[in-house]
PDB file of N, CA and C in Angstrom:
ATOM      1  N   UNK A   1      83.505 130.049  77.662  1.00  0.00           N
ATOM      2  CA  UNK A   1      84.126 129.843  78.953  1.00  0.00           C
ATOM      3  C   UNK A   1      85.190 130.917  79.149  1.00  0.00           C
ATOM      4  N   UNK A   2      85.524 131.502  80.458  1.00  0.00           N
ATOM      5  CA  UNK A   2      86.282 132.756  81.324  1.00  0.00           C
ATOM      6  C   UNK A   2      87.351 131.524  81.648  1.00  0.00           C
ATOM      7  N   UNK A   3      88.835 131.197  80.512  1.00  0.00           N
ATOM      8  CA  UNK A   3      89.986 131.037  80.893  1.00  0.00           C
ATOM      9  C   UNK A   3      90.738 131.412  82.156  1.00  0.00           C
ATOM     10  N   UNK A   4      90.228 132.890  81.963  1.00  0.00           N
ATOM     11  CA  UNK A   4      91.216 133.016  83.066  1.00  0.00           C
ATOM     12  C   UNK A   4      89.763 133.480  84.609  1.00  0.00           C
ATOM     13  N   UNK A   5      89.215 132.937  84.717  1.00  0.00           N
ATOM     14  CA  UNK A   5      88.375 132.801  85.886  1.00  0.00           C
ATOM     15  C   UNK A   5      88.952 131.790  86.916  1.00  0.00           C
ATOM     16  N   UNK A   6      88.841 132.755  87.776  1.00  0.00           N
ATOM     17  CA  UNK A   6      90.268 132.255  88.991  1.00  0.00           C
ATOM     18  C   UNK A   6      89.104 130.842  89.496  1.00  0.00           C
ATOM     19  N   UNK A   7      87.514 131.091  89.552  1.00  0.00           N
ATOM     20  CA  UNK A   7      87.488 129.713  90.548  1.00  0.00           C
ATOM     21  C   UNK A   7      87.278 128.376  89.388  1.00  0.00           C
ATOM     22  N   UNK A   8      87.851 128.548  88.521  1.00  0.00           N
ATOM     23  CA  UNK A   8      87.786 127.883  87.486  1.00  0.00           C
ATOM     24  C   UNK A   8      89.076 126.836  86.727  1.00  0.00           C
ATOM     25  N   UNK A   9      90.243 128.206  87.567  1.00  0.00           N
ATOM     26  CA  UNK A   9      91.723 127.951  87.462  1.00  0.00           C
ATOM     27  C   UNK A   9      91.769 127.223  88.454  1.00  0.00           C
ATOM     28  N   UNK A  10      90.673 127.045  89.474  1.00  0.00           N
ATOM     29  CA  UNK A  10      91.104 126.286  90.853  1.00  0.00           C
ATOM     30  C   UNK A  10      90.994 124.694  90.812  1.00  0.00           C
ATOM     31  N   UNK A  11      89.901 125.161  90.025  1.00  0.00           N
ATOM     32  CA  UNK A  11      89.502 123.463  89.171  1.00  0.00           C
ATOM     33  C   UNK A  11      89.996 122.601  88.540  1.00  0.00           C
ATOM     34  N   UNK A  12      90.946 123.482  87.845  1.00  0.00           N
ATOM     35  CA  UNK A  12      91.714 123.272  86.932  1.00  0.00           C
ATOM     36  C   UNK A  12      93.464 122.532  87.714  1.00  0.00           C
ATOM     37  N   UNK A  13      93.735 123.233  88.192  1.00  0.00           N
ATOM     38  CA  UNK A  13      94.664 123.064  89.348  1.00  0.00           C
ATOM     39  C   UNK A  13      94.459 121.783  90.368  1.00  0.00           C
ATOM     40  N   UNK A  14      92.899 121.893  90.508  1.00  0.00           N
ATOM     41  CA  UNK A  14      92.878 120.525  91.535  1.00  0.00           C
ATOM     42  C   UNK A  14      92.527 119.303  90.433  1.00  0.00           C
ATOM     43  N   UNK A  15      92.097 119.719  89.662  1.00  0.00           N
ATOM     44  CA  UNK A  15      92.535 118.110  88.367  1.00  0.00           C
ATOM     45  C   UNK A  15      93.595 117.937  88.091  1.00  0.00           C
ATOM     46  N   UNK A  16      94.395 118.554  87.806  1.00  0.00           N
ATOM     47  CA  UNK A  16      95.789 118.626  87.116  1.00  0.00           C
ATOM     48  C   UNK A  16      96.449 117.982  88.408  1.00  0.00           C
ATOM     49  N   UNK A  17      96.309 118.228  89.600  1.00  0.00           N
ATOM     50  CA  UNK A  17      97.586 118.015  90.494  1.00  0.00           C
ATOM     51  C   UNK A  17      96.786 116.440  91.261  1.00  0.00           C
ATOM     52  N   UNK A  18      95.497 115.641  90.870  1.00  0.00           N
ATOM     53  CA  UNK A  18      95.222 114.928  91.048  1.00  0.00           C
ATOM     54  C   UNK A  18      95.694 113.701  90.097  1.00  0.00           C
ATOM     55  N   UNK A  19      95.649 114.312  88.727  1.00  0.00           N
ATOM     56  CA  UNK A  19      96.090 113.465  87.798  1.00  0.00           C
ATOM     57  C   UNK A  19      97.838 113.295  87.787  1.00  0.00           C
ATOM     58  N   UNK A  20      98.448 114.050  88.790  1.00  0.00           N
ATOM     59  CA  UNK A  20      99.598 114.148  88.463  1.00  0.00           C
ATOM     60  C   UNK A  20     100.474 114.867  87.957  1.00  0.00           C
ATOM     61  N   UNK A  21      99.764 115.996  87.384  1.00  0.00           N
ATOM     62  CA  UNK A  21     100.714 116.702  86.124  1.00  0.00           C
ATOM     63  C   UNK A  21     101.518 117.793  87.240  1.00  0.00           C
ATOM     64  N   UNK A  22     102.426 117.481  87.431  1.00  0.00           N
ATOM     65  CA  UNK A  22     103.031 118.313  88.102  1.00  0.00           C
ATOM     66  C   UNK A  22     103.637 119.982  87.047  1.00  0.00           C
ATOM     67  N   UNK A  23     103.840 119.874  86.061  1.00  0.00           N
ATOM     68  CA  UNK A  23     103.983 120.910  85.535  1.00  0.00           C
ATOM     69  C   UNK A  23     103.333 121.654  85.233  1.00  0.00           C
ATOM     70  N   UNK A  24     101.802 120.752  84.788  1.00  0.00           N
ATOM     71  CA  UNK A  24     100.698 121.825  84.547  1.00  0.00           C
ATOM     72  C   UNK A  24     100.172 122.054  85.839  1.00  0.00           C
ATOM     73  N   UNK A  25     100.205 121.633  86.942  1.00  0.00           N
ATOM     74  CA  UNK A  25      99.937 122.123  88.073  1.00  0.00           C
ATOM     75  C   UNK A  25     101.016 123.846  88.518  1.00  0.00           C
ATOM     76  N   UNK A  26     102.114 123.707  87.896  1.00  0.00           N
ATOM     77  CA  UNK A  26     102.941 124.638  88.330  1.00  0.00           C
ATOM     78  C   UNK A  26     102.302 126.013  86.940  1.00  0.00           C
ATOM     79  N   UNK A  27     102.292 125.474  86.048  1.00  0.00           N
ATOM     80  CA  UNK A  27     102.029 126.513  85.512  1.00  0.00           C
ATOM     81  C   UNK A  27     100.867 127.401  85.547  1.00  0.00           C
ATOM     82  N   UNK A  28      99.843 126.483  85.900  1.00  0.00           N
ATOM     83  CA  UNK A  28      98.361 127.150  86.434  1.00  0.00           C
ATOM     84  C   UNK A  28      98.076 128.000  87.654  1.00  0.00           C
ATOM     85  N   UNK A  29      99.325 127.619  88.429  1.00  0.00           N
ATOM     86  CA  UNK A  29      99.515 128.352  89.685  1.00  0.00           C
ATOM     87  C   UNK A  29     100.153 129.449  89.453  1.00  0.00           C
ATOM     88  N   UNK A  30     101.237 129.689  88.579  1.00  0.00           N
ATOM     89  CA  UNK A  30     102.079 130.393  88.057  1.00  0.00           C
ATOM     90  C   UNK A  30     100.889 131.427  87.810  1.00  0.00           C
ATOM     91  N   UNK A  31     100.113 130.837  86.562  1.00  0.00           N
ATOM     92  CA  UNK A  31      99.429 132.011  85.762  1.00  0.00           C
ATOM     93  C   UNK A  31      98.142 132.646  86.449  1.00  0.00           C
ATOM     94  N   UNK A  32      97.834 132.222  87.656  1.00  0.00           N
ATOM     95  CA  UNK A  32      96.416 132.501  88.608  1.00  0.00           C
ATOM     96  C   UNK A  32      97.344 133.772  89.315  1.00  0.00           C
ATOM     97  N   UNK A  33      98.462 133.364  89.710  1.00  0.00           N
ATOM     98  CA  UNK A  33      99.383 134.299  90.683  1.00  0.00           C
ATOM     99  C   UNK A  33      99.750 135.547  89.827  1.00  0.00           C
ATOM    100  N   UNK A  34     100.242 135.589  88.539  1.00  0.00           N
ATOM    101  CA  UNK A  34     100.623 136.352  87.759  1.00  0.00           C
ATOM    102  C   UNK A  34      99.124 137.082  87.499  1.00  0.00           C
ATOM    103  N   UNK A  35      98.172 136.758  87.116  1.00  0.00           N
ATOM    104  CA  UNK A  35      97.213 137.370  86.949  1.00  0.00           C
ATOM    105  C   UNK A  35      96.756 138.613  87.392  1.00  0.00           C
ATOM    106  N   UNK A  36      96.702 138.015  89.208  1.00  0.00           N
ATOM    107  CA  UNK A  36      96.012 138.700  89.933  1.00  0.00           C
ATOM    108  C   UNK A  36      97.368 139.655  90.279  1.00  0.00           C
ATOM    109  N   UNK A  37      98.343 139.529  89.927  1.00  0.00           N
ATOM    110  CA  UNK A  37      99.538 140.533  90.469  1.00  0.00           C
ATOM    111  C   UNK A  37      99.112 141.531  89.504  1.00  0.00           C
ATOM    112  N   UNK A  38      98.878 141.414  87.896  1.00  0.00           N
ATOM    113  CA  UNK A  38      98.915 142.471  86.639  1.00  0.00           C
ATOM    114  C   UNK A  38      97.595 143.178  87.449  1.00  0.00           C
ATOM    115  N   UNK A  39      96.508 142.565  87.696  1.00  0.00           N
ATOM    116  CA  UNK A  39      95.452 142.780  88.135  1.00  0.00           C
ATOM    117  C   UNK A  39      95.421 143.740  89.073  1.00  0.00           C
ATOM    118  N   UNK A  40      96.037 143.935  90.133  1.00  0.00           N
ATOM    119  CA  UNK A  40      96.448 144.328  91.589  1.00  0.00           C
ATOM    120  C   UNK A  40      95.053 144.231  92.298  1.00  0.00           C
ATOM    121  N   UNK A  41      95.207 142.652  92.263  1.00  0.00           N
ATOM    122  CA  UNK A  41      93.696 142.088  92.959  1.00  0.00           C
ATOM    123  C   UNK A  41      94.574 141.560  94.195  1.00  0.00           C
ATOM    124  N   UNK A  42      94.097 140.710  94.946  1.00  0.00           N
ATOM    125  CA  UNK A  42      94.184 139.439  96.348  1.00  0.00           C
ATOM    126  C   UNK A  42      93.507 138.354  95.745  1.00  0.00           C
ATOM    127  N   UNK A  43      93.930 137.775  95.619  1.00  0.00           N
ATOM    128  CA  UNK A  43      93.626 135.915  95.145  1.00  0.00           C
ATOM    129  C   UNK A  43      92.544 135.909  96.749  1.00  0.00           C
ATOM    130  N   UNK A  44      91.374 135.584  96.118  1.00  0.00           N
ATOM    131  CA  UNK A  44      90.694 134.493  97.202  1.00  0.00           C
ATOM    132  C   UNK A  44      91.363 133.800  98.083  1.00  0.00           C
ATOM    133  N   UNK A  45      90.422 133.440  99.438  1.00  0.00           N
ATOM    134  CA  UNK A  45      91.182 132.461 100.230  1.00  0.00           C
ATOM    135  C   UNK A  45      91.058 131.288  99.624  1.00  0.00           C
ATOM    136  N   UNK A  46      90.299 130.792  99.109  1.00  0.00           N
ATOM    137  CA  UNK A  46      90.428 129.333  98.236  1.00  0.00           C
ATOM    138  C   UNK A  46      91.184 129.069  97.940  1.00  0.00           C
ATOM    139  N   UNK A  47      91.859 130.425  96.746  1.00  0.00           N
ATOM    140  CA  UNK A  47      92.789 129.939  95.293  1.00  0.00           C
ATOM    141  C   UNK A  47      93.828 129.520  96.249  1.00  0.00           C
ATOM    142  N   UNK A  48      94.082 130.648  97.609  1.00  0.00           N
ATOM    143  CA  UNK A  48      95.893 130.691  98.346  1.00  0.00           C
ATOM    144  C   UNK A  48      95.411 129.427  98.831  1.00  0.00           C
ATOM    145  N   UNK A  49      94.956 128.525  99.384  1.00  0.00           N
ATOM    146  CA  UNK A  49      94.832 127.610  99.924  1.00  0.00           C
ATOM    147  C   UNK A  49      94.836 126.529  99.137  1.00  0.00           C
ATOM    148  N   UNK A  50      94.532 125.852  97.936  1.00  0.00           N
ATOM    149  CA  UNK A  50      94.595 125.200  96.880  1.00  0.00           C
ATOM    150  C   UNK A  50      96.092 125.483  96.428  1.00  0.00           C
ATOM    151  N   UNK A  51      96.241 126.967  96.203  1.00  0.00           N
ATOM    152  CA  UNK A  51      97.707 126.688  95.567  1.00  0.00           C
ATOM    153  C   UNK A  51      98.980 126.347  96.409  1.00  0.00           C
ATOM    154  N   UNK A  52      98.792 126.601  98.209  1.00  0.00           N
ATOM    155  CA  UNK A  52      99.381 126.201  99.140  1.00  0.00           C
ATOM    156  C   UNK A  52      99.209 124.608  99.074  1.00  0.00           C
ATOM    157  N   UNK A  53      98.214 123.891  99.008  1.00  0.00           N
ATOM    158  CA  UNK A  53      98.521 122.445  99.258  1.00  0.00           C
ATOM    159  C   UNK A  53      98.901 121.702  98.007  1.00  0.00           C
ATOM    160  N   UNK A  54      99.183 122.243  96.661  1.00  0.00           N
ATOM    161  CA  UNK A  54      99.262 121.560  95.839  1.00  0.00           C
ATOM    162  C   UNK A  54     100.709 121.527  95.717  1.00  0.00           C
ATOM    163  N   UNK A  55     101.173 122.981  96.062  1.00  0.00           N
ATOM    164  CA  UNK A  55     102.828 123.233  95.648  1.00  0.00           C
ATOM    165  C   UNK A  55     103.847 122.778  97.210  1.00  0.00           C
ATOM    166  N   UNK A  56     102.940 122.959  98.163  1.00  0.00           N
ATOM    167  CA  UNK A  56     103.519 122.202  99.553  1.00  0.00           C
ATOM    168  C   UNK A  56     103.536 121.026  99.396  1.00  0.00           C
ATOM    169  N   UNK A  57     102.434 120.061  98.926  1.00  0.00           N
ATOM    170  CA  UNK A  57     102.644 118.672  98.279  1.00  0.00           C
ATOM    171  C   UNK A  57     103.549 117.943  97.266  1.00  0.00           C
ATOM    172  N   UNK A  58     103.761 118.973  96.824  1.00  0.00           N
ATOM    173  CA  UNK A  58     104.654 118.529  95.413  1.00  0.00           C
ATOM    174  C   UNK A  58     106.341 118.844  96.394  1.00  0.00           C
ATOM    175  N   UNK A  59     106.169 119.329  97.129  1.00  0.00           N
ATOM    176  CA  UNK A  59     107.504 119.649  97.656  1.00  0.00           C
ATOM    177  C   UNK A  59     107.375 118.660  98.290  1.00  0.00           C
ATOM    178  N   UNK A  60     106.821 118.152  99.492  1.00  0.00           N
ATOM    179  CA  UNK A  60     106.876 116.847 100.440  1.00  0.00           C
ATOM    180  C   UNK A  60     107.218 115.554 100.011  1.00  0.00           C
ATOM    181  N   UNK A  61     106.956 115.541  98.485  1.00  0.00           N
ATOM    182  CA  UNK A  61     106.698 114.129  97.920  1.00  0.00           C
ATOM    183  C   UNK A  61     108.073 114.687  97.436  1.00  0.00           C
ATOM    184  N   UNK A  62     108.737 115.323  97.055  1.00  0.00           N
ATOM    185  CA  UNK A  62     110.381 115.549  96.393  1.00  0.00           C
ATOM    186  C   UNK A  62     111.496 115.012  97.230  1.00  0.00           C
ATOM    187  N   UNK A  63     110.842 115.636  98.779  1.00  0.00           N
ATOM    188  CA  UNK A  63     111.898 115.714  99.702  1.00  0.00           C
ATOM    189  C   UNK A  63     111.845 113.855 100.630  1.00  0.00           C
ATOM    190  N   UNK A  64     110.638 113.497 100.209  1.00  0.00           N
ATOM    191  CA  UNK A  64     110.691 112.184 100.799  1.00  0.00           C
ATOM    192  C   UNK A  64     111.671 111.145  99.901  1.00  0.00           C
TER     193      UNK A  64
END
């Protein structure tokens, strides 16, 4: 298995932030983002969109 395979990290990200894990949700986002920066790629529209509702969610549920 490709660890660091971004639609894989996405998977990974949408289990993690289903089950709750808010940290491993942050860090998977962390390391998909960091990736593709070393990379000097563009994250898919998926990944930005997954990592937009998981970390916008985790903020909504803080501020409520």
């Amino acid at each position: 298995v490709a660890p660091e395979d971004e639609l894989l990290l996405c998977a990974r990200i949408r289990t993690e932030h289903r089950a709750g894990n808010r940290a491993d949700v942050e860090r998977l986002v962390s390391q998909v983002t960091r990736q593709a920066r070393i990379l000097g790629v563009d994250l898919l529209p998926e990944t930005v969109e997954v990592c937009q509702q998981v970390i916008e969610g985790r903020l909504r549920a803080r501020e409520a």
